[in-house]
N, C-alpha and C. Protein backbone atom coordinates (compact mmCIF):
# COMPACT_ATOMS: atom_id res chain seq x y z
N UNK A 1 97.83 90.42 112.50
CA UNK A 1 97.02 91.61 112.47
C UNK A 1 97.20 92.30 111.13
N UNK A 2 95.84 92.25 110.58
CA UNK A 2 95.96 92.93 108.92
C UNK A 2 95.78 94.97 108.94
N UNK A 3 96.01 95.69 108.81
CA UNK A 3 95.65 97.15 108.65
C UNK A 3 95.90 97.49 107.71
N UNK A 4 94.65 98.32 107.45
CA UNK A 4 94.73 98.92 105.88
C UNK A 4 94.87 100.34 106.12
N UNK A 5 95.15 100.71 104.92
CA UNK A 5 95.59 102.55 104.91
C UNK A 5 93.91 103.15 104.68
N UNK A 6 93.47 103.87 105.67
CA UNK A 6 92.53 104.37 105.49
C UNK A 6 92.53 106.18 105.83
N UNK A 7 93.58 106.55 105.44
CA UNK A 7 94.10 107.89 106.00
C UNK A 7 93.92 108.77 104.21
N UNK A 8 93.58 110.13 104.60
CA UNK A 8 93.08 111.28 103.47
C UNK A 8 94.19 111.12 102.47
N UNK A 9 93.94 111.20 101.61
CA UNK A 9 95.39 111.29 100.56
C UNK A 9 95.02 112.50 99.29
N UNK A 10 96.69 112.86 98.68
CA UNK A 10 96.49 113.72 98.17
C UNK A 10 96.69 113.30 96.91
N UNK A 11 96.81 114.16 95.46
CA UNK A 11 97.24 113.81 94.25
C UNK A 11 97.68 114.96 93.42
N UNK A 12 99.24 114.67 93.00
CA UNK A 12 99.99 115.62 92.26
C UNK A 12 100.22 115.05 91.13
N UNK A 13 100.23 115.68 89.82
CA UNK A 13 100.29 115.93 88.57
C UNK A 13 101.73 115.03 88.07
N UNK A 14 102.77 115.76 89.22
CA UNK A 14 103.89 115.10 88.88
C UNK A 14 104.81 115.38 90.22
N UNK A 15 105.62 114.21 90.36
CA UNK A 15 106.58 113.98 91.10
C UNK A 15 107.74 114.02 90.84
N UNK A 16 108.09 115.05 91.91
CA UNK A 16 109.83 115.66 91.55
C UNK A 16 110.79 115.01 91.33
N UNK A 17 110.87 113.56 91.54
CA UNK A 17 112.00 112.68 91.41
C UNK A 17 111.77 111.44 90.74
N UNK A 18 112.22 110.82 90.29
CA UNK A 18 112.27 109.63 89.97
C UNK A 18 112.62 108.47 91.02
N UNK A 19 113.07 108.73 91.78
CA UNK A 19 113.60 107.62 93.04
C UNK A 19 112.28 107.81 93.99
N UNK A 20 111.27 108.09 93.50
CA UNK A 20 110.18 107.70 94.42
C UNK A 20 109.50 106.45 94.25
N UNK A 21 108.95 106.06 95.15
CA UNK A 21 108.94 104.58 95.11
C UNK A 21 107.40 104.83 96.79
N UNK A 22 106.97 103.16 96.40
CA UNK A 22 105.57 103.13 97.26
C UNK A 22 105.84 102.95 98.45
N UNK A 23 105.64 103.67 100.00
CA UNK A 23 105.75 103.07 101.38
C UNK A 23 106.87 103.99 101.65
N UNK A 24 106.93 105.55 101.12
CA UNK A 24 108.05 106.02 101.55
C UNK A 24 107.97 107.30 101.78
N UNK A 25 108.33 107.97 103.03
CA UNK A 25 107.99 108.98 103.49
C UNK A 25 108.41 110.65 102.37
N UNK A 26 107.15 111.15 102.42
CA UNK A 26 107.00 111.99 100.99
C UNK A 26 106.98 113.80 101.77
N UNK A 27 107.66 114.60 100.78
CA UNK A 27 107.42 115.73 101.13
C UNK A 27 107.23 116.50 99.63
N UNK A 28 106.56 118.00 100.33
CA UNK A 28 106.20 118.81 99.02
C UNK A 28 106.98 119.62 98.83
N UNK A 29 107.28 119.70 97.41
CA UNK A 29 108.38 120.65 96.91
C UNK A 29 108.01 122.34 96.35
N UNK A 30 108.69 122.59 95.54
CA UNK A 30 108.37 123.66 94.65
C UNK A 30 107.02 123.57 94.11
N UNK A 31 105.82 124.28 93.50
CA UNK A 31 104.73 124.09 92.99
C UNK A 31 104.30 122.96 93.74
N UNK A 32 103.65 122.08 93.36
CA UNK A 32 102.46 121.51 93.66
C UNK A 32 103.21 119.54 93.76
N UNK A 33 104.36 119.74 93.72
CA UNK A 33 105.44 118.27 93.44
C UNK A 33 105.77 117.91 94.47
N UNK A 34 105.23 115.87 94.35
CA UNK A 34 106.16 115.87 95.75
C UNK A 34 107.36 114.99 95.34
N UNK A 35 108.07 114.86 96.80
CA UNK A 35 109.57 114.24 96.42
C UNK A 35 109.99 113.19 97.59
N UNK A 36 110.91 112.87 97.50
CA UNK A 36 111.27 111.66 98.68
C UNK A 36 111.41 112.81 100.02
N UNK A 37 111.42 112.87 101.32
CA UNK A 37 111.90 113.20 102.39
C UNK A 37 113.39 112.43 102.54
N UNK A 38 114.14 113.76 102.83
CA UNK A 38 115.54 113.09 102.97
C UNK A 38 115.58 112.96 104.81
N UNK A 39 117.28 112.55 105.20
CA UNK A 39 117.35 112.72 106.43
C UNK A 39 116.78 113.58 107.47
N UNK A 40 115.82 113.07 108.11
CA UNK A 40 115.54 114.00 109.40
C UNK A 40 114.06 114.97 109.24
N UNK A 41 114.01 115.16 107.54
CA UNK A 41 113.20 116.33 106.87
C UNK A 41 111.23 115.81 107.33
N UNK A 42 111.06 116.91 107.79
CA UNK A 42 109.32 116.54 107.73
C UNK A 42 108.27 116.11 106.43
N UNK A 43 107.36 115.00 106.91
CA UNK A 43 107.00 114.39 105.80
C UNK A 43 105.71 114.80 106.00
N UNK A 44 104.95 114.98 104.65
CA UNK A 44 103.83 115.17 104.82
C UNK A 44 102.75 114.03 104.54
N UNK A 45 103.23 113.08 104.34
CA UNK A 45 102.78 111.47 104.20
C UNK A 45 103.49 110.38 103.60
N UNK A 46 102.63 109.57 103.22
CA UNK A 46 103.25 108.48 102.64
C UNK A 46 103.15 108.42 101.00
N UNK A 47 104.04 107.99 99.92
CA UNK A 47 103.84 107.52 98.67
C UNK A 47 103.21 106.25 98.62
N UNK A 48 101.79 106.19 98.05
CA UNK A 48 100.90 105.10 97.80
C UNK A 48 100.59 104.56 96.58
N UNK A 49 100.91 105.49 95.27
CA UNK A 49 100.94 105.71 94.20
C UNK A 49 101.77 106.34 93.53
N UNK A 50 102.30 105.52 93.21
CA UNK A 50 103.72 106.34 92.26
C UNK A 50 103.80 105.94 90.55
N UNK A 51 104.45 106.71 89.58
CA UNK A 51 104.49 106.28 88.81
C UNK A 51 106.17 105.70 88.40
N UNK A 52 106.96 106.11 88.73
CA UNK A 52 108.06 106.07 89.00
C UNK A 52 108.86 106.74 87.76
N UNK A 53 108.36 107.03 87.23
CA UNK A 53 109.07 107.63 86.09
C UNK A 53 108.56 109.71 86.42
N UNK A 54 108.66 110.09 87.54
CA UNK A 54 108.22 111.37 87.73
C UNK A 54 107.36 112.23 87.00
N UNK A 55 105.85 111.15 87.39
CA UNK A 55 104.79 111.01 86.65
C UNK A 55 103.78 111.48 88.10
N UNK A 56 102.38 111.02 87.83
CA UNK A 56 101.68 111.38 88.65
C UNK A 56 101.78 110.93 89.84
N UNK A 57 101.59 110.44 91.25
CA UNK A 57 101.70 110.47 92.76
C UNK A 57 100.76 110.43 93.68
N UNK A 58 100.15 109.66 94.13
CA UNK A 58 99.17 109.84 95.57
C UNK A 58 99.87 110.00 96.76
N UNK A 59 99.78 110.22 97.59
CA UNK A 59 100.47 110.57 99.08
C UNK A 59 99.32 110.16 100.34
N UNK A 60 99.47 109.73 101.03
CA UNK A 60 98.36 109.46 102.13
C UNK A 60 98.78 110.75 103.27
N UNK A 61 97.81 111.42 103.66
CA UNK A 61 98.34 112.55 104.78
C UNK A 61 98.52 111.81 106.46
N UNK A 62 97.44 111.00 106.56
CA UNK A 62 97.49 111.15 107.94
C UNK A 62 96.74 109.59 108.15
N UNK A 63 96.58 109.22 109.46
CA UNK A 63 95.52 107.83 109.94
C UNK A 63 97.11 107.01 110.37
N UNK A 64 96.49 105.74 109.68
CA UNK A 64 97.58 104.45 109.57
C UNK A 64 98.00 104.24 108.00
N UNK A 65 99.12 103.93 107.60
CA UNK A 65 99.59 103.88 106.65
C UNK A 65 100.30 102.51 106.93
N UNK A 66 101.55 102.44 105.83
CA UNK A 66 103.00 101.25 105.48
C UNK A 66 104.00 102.08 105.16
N UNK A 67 104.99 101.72 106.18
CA UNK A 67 106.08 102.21 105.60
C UNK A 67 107.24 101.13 105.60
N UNK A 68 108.29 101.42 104.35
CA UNK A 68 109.17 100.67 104.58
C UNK A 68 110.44 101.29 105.38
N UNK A 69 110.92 100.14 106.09
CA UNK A 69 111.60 100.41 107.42
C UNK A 69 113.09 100.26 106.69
N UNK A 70 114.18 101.13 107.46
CA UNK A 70 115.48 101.40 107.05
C UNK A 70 116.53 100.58 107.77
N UNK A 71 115.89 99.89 109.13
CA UNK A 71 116.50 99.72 110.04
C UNK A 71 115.52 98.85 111.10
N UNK A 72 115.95 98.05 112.10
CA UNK A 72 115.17 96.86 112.51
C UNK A 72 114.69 97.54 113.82
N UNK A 73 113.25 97.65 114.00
CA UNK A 73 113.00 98.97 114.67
C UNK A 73 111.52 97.62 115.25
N UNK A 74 111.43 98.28 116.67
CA UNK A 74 110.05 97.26 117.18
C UNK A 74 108.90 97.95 117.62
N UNK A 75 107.47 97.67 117.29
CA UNK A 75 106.54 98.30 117.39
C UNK A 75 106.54 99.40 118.47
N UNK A 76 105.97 100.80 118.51
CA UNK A 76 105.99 101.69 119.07
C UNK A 76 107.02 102.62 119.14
N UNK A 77 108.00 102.02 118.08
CA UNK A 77 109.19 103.70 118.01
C UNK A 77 108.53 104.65 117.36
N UNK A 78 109.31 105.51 117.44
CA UNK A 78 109.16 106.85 116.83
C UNK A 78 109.93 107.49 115.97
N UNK A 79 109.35 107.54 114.71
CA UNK A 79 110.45 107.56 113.65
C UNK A 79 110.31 108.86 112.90
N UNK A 80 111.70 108.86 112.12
CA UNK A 80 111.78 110.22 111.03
C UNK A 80 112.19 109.14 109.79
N UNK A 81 112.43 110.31 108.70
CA UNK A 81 112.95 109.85 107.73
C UNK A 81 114.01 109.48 107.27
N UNK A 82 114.97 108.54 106.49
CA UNK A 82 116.85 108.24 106.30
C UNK A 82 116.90 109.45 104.98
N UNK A 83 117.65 109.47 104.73
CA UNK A 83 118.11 110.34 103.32
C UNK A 83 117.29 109.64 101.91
N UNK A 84 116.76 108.56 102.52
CA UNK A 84 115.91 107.54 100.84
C UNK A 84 114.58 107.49 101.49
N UNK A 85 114.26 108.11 102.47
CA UNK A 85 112.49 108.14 102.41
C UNK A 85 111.95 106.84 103.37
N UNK A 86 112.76 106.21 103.79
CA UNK A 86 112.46 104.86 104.57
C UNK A 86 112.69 105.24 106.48
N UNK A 87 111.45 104.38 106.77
CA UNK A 87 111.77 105.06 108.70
C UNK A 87 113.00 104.44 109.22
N UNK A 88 113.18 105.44 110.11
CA UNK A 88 114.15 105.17 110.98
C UNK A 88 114.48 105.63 112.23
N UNK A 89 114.78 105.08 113.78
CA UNK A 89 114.21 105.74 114.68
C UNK A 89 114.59 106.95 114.74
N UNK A 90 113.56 107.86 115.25
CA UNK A 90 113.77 109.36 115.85
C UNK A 90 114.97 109.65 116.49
N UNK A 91 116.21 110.30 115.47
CA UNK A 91 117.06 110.91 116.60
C UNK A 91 117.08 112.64 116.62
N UNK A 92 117.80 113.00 116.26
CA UNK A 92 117.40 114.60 115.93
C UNK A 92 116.11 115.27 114.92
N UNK A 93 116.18 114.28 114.05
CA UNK A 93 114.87 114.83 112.35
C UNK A 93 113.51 115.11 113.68
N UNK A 94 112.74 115.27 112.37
CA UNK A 94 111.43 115.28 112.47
C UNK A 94 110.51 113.95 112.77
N UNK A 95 109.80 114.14 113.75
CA UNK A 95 109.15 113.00 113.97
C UNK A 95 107.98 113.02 113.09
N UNK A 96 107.76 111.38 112.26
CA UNK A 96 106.70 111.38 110.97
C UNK A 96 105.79 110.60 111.54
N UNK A 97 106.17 109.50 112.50
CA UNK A 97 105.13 108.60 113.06
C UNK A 97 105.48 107.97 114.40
N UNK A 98 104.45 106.98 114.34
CA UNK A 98 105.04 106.09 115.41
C UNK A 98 104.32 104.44 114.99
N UNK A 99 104.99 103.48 115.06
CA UNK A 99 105.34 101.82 114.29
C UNK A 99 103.85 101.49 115.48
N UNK A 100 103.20 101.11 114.36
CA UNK A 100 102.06 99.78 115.43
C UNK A 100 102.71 98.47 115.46
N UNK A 101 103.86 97.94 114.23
CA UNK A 101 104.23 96.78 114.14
C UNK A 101 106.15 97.35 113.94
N UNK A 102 106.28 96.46 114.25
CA UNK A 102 107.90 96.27 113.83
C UNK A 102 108.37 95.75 113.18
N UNK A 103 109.89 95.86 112.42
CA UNK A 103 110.22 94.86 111.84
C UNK A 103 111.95 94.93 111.48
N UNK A 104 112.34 94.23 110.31
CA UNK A 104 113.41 94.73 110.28
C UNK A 104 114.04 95.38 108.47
N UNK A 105 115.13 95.68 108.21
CA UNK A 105 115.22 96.59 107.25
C UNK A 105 114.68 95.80 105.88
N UNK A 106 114.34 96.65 105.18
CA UNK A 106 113.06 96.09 104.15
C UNK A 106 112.11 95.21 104.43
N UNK A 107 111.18 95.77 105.80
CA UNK A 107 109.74 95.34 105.93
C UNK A 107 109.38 96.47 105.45
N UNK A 108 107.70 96.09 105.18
CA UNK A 108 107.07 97.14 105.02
C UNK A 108 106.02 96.76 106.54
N UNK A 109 105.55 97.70 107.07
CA UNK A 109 104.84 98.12 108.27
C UNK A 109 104.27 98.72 108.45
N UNK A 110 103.11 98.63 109.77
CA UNK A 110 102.27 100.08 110.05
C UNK A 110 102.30 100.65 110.74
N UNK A 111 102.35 102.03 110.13
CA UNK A 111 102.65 103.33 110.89
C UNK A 111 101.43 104.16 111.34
N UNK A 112 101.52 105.03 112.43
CA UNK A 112 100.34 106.34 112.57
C UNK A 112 101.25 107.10 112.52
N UNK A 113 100.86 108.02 111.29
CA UNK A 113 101.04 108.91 110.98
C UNK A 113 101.19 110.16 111.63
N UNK A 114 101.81 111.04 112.06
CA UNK A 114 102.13 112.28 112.57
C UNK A 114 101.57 113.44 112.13
C-alpha cells in the first residue's frame, strides 16, 4: 500500500535548529521558526522540507503524512514525540497521530495526523 502526503503545509523562512531533518515531528517556536518536537511536546506537523543547515522548512499540518519511527510500533498506535522528533507510542506526551502502517525503529511510515 503506497500513500502520499496530501495534508496543508506550511513554510518558514528559517528553522530553529539544525538537527532538523525530513519525517519528523515539528513544532513552532519563537517568531515564525520551527524546531524538532522534543519528548512528549505537541507537534504541529511533520518536516517535509528541510534545509538542514537552519535554513528554510515546509511542515505538513494535518491529513496523512511519514514519519520516522523511534521504536517498533504496529499499525494503529498512537503516538507522541521522543526527545529527536521521531514517533513513539503514546505514554504521557501529547498525542500527534495515529500509524496506518507499522514498523520498526528507522522506518519511515504513515501517519494521520492529529
Amino acid at each position: 500500500m503506497s500513500t502520499g502526503m496530501q495534508g496543508e503545509t506550511i513554510w518558514a523562512a528559517d528553522a530553529n535548529s539544525t538537527n532538523v531533518g525530513l519525517f519528523l515531528f515539528a513544532k513552532m517556536v519563537s517568531g515564525d521558526k520551527f524546531d524538532l518536537c522534543g519528548a512528549g511536546e505537541a507537534a504541529v506537523g511533520i518536516f517535509i522540507e528541510v534545509n538542514g543547515t537552519a535554513g528554510p522548512a515546509s511542515v505538513q499540518l494535518d491529513r496523512v503524512g511519514k514519519i520516522t519511527l523511534a521504536a517498533t510500533l504496529a499499525a494503529g498506535a498512537e503516538v507522541e514525540s521522543d526527545a529527536t522528533g521521531k514517533a513513539v507510542a503514546l505514554s504521557s506526551g501529547k498525542k500527534n497521530g495515529t500509524l496506518l502502517r507499522g514498523g520498526v525503529s528507522g522506518d519511515i511510515v504513515s501517519v494521520k495526523l492529529t
